[in-house]
Protein backbone atom coordinates (compact mmCIF):
# COMPACT_ATOMS: atom_id res chain seq x y z
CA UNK A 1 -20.10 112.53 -51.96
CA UNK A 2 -16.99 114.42 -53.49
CA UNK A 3 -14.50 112.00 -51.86
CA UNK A 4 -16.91 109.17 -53.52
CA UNK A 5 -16.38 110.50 -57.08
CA UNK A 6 -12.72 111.08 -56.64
CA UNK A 7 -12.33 107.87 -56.07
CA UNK A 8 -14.36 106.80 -58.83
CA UNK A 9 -12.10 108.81 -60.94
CA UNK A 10 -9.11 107.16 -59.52
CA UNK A 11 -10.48 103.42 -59.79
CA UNK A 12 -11.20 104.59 -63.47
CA UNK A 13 -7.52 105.76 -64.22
CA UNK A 14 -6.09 102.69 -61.99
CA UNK A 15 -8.55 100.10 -64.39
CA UNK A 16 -7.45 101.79 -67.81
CA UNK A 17 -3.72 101.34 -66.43
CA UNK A 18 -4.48 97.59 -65.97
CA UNK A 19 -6.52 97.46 -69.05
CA UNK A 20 -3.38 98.35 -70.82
CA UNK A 21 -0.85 96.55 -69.41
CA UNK A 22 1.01 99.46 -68.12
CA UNK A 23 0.44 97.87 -64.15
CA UNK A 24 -0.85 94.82 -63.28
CA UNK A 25 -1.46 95.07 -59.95
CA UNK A 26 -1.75 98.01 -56.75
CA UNK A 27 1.28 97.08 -55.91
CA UNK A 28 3.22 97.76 -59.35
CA UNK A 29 1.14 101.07 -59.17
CA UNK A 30 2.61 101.92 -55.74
CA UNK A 31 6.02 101.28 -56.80
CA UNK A 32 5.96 103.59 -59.60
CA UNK A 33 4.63 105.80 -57.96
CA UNK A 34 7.23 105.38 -54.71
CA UNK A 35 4.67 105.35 -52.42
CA UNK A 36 3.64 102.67 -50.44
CA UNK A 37 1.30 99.84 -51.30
CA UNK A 38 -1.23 101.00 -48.09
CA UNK A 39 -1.03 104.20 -48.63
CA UNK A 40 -2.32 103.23 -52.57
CA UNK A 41 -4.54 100.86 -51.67
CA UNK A 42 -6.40 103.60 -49.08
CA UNK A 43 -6.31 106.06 -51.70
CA UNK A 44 -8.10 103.67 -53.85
CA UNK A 45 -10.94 102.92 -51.15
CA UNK A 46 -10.93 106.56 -50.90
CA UNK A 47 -9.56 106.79 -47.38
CA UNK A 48 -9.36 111.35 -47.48
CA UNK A 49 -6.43 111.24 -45.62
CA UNK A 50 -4.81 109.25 -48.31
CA UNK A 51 -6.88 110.93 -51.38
CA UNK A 52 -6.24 113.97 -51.58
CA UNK A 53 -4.67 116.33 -54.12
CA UNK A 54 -1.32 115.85 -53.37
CA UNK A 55 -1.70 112.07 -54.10
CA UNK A 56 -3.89 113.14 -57.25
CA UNK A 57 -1.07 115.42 -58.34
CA UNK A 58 1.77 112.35 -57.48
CA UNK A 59 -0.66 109.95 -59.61
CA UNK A 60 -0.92 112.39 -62.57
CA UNK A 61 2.79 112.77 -62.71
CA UNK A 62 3.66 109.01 -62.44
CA UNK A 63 2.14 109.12 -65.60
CA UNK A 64 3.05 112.05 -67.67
CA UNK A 65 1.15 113.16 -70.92
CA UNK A 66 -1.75 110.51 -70.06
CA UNK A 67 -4.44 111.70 -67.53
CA UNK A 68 -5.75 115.11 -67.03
CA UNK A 69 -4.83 116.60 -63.22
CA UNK A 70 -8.46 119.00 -63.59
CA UNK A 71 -10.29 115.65 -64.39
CA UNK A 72 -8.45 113.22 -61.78
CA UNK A 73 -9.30 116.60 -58.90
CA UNK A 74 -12.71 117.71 -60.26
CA UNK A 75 -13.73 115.48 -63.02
CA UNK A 76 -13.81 118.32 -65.56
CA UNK A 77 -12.93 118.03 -69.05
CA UNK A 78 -11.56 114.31 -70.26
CA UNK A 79 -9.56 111.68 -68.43
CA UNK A 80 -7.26 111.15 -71.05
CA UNK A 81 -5.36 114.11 -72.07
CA UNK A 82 -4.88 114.18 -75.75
CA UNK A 83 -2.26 112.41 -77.81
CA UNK A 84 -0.77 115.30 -79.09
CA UNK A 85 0.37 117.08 -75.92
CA UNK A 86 -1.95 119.91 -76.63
CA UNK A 87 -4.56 120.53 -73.59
């Protein structure tokens, strides 16, 4: 059940990274974040080997200043970390 929200949380973040244009595709998203498309793509189905926290913490700093590492790990608190910097 915990791996199965976690990668809810993920597929959320991935979609409103899409949504906005900032990747179009799993395989942008593994290139930014210099993994490798697999190892993404597992993540995303929630594979534990492949989501876990140190590809939660590699996710969350791909994208500085935009999602919330407590949320992404424990879904705590918001996704989206506010605008301002200020947690």
């Amino acid at each position: 059940m915990k791996q199965d929200c976690k990668r809810e949380r993920l597929q959320k973040a991935f979609d409103f990274l899409y949504n906005k244009g900032i990747v179009h595709s799993v395989t942008e998203l593994a290139l930014k974040m210099q993994r490798s498309r697999p190892s993404v793509s597992r993540a995303l189905n929630g594979v534990p080997e492949y989501l876990n926290d140190k590809f939660l913490v590699a996710f969350s700093q791909t994208f500085v200043g935009t999602f919330s590492l407590e949320w992404l790990e424990t879904g705590k608190g918001e996704m989206l970390l506010p605008e301002d910097g200020k947690q």
